[in-house]
Protein backbone atom coordinates (compact mmCIF):
# COMPACT_ATOMS: atom_id res chain seq x y z
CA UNK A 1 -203.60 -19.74 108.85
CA UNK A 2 -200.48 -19.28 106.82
CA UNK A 3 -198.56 -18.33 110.06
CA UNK A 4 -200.05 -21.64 111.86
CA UNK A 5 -198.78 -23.91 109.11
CA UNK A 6 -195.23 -21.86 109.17
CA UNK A 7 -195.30 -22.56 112.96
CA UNK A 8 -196.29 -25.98 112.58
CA UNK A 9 -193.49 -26.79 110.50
CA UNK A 10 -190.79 -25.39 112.57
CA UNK A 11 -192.04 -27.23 115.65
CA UNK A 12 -191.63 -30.43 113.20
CA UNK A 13 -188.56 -29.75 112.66
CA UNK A 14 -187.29 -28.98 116.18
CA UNK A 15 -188.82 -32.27 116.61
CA UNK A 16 -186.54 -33.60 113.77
CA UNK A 17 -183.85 -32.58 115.32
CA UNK A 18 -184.82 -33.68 118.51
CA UNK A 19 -184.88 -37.08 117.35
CA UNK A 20 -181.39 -36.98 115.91
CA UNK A 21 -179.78 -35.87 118.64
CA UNK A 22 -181.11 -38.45 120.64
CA UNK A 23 -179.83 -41.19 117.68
CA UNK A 24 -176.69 -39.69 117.81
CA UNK A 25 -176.59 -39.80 121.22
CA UNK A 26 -175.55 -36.15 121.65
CA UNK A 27 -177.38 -35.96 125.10
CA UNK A 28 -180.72 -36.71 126.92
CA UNK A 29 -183.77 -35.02 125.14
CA UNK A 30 -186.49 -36.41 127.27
CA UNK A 31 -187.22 -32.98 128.97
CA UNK A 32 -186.78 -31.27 125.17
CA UNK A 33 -189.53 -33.61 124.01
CA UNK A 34 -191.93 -32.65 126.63
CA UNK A 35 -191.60 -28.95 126.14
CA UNK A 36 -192.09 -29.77 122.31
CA UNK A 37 -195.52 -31.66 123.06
CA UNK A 38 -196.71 -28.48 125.12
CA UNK A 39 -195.56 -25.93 122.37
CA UNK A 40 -197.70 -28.03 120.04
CA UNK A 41 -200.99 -28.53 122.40
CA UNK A 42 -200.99 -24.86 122.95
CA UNK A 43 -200.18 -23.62 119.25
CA UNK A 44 -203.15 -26.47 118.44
CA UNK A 45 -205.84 -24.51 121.21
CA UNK A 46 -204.57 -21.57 119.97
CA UNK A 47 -205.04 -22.29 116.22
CA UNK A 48 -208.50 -23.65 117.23
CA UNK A 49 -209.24 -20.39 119.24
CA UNK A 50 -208.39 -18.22 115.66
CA UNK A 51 -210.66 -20.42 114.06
CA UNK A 52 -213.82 -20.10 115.85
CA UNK A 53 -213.46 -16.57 116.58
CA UNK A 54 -213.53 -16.01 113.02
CA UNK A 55 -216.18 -18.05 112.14
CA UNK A 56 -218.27 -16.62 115.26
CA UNK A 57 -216.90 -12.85 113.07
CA UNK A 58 -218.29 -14.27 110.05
CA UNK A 59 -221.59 -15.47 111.17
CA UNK A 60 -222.18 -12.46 112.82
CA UNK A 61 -221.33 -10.55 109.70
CA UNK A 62 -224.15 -12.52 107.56
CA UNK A 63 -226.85 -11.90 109.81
């Protein structure tokens, strides 16, 4: 999970800077902003994915 939080903070901060280049008015960042929101629906599924599959690996590891 460490990695996941790591990766979820850079992806907040591309989106930081996504935002002030748009206020600044550096250029248009509407197609930037919907690559962003993919990159952070798949690291989400993907996060989700890790999760289960370990908790599937640890309930199997109880029984």
């Amino acid at each position: 999970m460490r990695f996941y939080n790591i990766a979820r903070g850079s992806l907040e901060e591309c989106r930081y800077y996504l935002i002030l280049t748009r206020d600044l008015k550096y250029c248009d960042v509407s197609d930037s902003k919907l690559l962003l929101e993919e990159v952070s629906k798949l690291l989400e599924a993907y996060c989700q994915s890790v999760l289960n599959s370990e908790f599937l690996w640890l309930c199997r590891g109880m029984k």
